[in-house]
N, C-alpha and C. Protein backbone atom coordinates (compact mmCIF):
# COMPACT_ATOMS: atom_id res chain seq x y z
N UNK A 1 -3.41 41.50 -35.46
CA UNK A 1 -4.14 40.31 -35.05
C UNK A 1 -5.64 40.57 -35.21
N UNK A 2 -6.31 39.82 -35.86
CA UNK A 2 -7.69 40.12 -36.31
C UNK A 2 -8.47 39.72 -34.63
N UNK A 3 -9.48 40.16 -34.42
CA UNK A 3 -10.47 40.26 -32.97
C UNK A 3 -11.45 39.05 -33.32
N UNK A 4 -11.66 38.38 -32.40
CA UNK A 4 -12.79 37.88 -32.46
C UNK A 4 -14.19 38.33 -32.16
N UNK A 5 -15.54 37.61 -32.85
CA UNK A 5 -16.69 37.78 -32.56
C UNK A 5 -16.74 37.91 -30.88
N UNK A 6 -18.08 38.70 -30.91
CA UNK A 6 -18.31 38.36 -29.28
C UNK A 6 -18.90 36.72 -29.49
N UNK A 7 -19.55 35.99 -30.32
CA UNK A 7 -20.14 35.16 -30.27
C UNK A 7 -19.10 34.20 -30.34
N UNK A 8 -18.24 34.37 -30.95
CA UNK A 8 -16.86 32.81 -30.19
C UNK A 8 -16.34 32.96 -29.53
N UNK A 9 -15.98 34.30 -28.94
CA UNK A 9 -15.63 34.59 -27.55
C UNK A 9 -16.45 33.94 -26.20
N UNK A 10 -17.63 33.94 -26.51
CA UNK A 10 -18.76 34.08 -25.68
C UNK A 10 -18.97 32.18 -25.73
N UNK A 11 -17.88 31.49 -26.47
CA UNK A 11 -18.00 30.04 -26.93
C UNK A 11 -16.40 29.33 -26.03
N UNK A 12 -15.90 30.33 -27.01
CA UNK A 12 -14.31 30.13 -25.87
C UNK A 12 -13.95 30.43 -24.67
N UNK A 13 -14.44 31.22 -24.12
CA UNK A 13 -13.86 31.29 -22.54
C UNK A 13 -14.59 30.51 -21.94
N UNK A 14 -15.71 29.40 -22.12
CA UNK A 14 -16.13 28.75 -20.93
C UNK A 14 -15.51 27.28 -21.50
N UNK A 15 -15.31 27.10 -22.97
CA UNK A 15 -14.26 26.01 -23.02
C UNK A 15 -13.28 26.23 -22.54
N UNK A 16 -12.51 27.07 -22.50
CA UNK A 16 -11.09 27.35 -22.24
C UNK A 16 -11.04 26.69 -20.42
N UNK A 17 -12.12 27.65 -19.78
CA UNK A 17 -12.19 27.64 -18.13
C UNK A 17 -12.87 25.83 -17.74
N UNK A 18 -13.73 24.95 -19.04
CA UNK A 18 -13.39 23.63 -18.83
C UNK A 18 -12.43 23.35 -18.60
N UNK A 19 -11.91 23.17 -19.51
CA UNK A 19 -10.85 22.37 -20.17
C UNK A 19 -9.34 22.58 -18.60
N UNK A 20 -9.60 23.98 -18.26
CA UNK A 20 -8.60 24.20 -17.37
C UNK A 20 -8.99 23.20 -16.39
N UNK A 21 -10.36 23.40 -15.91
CA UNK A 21 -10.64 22.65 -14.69
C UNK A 21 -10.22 21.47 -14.68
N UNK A 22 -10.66 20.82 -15.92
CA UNK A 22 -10.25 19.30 -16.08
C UNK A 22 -8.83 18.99 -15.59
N UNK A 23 -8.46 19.89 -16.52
CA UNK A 23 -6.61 19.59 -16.36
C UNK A 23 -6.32 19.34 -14.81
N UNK A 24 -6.34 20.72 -14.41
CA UNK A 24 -6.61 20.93 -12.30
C UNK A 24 -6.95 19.78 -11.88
N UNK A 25 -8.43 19.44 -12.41
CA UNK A 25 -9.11 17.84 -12.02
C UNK A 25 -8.37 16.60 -11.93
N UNK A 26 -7.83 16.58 -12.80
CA UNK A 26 -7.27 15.46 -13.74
C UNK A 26 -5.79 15.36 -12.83
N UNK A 27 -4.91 16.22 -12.63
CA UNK A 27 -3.65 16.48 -12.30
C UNK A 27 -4.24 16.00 -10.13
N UNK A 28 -4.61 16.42 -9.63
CA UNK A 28 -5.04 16.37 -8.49
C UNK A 28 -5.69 14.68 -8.31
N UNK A 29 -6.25 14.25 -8.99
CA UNK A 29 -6.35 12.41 -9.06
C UNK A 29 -5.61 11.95 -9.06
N UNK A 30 -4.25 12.34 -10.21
CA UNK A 30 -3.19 11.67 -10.17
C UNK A 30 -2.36 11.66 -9.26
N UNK A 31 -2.32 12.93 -8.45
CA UNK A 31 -1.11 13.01 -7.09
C UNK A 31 -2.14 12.61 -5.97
N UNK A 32 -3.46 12.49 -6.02
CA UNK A 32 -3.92 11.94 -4.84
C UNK A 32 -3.93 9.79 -4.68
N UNK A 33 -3.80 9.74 -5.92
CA UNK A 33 -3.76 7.76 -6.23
C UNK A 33 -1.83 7.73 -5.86
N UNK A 34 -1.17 8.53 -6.24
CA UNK A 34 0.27 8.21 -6.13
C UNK A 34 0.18 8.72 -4.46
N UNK A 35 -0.07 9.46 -4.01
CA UNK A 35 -0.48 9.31 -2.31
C UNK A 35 -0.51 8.31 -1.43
N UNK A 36 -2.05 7.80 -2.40
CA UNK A 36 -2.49 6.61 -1.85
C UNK A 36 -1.22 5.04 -1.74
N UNK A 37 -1.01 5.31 -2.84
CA UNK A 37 -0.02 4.46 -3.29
C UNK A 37 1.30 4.20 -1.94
N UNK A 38 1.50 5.61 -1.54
CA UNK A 38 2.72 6.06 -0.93
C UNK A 38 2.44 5.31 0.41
N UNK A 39 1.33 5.83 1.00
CA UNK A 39 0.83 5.85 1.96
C UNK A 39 0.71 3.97 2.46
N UNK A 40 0.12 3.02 1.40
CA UNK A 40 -0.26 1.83 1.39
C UNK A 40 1.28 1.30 1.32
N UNK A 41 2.03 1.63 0.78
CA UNK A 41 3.54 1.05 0.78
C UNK A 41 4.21 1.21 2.14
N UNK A 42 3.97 2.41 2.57
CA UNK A 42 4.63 2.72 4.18
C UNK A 42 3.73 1.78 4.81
N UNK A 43 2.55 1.53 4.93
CA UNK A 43 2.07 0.80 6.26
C UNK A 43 2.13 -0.81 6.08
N UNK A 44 2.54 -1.13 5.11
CA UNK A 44 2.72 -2.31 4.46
C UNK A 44 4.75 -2.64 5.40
N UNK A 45 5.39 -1.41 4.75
CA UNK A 45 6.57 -1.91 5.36
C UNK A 45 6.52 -1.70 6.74
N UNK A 46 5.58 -0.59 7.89
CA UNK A 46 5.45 -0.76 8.84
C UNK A 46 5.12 -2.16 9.48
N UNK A 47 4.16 -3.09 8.58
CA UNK A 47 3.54 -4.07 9.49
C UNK A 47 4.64 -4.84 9.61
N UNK A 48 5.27 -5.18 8.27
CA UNK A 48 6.44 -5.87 7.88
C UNK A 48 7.68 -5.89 9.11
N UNK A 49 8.06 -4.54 8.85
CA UNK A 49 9.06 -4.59 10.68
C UNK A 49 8.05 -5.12 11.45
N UNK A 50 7.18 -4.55 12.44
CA UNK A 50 6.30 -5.23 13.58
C UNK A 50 6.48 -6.58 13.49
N UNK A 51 5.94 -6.82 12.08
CA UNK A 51 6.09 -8.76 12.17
C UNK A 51 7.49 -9.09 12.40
N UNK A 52 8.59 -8.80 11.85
CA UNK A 52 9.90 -8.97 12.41
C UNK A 52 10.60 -8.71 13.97
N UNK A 53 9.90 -7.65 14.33
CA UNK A 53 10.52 -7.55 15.88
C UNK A 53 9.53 -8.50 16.67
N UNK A 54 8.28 -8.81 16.17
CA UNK A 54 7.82 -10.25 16.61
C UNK A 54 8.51 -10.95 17.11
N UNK A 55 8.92 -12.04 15.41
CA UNK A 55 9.50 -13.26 15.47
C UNK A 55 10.87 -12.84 15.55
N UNK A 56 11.83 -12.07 15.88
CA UNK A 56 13.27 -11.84 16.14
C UNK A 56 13.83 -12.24 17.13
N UNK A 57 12.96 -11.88 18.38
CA UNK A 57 13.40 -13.14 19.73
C UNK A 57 13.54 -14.49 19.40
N UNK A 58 12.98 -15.20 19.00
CA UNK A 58 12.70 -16.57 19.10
C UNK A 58 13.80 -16.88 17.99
N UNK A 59 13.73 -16.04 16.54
CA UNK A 59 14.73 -16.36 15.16
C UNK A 59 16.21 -16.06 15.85
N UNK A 60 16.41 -15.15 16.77
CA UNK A 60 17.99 -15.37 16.83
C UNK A 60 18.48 -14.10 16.43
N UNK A 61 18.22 -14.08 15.48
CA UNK A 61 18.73 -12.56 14.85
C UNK A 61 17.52 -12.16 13.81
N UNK A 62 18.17 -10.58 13.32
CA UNK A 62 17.16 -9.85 12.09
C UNK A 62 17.40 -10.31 10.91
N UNK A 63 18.28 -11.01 10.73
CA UNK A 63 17.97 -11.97 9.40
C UNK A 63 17.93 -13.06 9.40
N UNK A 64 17.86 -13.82 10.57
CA UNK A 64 17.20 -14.81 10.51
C UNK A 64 15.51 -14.65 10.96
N UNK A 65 15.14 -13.54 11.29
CA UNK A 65 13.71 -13.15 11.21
C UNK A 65 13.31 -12.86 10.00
N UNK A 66 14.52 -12.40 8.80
CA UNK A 66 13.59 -11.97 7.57
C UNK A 66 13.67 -13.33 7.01
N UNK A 67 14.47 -14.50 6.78
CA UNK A 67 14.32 -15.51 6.15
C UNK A 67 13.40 -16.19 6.13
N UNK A 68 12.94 -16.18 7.78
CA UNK A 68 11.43 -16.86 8.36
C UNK A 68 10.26 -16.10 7.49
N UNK A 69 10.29 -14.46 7.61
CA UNK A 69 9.85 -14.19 6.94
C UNK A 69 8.95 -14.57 5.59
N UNK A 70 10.59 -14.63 4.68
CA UNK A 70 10.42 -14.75 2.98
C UNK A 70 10.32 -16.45 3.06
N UNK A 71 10.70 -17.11 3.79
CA UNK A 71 10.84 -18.30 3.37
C UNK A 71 10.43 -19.44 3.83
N UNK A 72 9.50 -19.20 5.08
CA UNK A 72 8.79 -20.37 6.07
C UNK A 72 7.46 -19.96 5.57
N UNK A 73 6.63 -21.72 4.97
CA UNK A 73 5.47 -21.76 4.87
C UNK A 73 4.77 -22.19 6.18
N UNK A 74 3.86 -21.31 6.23
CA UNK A 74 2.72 -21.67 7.49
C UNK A 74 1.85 -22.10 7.04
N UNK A 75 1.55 -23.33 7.48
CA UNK A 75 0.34 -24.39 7.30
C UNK A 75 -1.00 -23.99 7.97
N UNK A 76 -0.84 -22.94 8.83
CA UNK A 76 -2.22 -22.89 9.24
C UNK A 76 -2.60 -21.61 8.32
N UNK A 77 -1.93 -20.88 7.72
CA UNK A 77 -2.31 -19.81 7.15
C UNK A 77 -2.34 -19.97 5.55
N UNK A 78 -2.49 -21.66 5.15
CA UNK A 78 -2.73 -21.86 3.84
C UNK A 78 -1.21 -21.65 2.99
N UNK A 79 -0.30 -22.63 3.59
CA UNK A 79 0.51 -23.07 3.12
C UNK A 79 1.37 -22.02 2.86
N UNK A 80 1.31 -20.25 2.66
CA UNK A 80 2.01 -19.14 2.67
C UNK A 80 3.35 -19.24 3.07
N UNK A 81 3.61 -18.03 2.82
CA UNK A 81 4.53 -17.15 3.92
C UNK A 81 4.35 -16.42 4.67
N UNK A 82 4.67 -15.85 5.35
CA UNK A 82 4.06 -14.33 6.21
C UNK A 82 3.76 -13.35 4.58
N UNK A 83 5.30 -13.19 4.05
CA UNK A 83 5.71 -12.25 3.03
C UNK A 83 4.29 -11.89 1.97
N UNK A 84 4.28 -13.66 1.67
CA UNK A 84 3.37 -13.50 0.98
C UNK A 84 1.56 -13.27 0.42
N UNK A 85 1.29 -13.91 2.74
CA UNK A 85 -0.02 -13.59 3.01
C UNK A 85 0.02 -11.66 3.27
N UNK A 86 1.32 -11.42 3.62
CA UNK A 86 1.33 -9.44 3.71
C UNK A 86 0.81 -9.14 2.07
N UNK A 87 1.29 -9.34 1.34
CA UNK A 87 1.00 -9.14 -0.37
C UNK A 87 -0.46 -9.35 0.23
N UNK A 88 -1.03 -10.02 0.47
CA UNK A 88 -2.56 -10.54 0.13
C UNK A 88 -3.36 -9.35 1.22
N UNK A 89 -2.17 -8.81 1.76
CA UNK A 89 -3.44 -7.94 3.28
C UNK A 89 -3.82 -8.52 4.12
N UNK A 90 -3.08 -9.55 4.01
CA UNK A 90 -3.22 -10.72 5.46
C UNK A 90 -2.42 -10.51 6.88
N UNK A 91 -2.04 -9.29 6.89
CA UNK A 91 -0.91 -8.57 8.05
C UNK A 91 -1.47 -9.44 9.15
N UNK A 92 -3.09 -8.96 9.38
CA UNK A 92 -3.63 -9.42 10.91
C UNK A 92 -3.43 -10.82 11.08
N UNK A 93 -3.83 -11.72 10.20
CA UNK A 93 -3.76 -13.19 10.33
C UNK A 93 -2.33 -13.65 10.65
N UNK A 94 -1.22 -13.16 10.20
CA UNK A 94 0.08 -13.42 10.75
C UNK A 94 0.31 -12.90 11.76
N UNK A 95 0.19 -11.74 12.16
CA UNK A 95 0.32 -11.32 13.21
C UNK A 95 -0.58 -12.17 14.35
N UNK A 96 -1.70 -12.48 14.52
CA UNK A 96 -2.44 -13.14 15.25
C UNK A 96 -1.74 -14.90 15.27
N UNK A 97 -1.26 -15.34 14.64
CA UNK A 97 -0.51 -16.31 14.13
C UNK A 97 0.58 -16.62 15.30
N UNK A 98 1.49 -15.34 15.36
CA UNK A 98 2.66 -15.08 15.85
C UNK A 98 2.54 -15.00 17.14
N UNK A 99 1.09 -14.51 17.67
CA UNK A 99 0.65 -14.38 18.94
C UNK A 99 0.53 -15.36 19.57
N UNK A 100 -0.90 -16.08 18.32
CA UNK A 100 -0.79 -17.86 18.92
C UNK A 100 0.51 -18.24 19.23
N UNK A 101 1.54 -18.36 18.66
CA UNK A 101 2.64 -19.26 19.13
C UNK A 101 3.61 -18.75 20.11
N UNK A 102 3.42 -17.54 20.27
CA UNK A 102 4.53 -17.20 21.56
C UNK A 102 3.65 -17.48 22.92
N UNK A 103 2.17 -17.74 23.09
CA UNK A 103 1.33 -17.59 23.70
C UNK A 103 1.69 -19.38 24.31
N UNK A 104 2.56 -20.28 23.44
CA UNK A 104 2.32 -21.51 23.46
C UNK A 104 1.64 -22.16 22.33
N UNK A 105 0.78 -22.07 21.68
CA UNK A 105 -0.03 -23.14 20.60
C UNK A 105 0.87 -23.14 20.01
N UNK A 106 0.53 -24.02 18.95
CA UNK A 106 1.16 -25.04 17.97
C UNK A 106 1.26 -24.31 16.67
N UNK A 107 2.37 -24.53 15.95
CA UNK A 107 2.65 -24.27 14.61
C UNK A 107 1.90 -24.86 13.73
């Protein structure tokens, strides 16, 4: 195997020790966004139950709490769903929603 110069040596090992970092770099973004990802999906289905053991007294049962859920538009919350103001990050506004009305106010 023929040797290299010191002078491409002296070229290659600090590309080489880039290029690693990057990779390291690069690999560590990706499992920290799929994290994130993980993380935003769990508290998403957390709010999701909460909002169900909410409205489950009043619905009767747990699937008739998820139907209310997926399938009752609320007029004060811009014609939605719960389901679909949760998509939007609207957890609090339904939830505050749900409060109003067990509290008494109006649908």
């Amino acid at each position: 195997m023929p040797s290299l110069s010191p002078d491409v040596l002296a070229v290659l090992l600090p590309l080489g020790i880039l290029i690693a970092a990057l990779l390291l770099f690069g690999t560590g973004l990706v499992w920290a966004r799929h994290r994130d990802r993980q993380n935003e999906r769990q508290d998403r289905e957390k709010l999701a139950q909460a909002i169900l053991d909410l409205v489950e007294p009043w619905a009767g049962s747990r699937s008739a709490a998820l139907a209310w859920y997926q399938t009752y538009t609320i007029s004060a919350l811009g014609g939605l769903t719960a389901e679909q103001l949760m998509a939007q990050g609207k957890a609090d506004e339904v939830i505050a929603y749900i409060a109003h009305i067990r509290q008494g106010g109006y649908a």
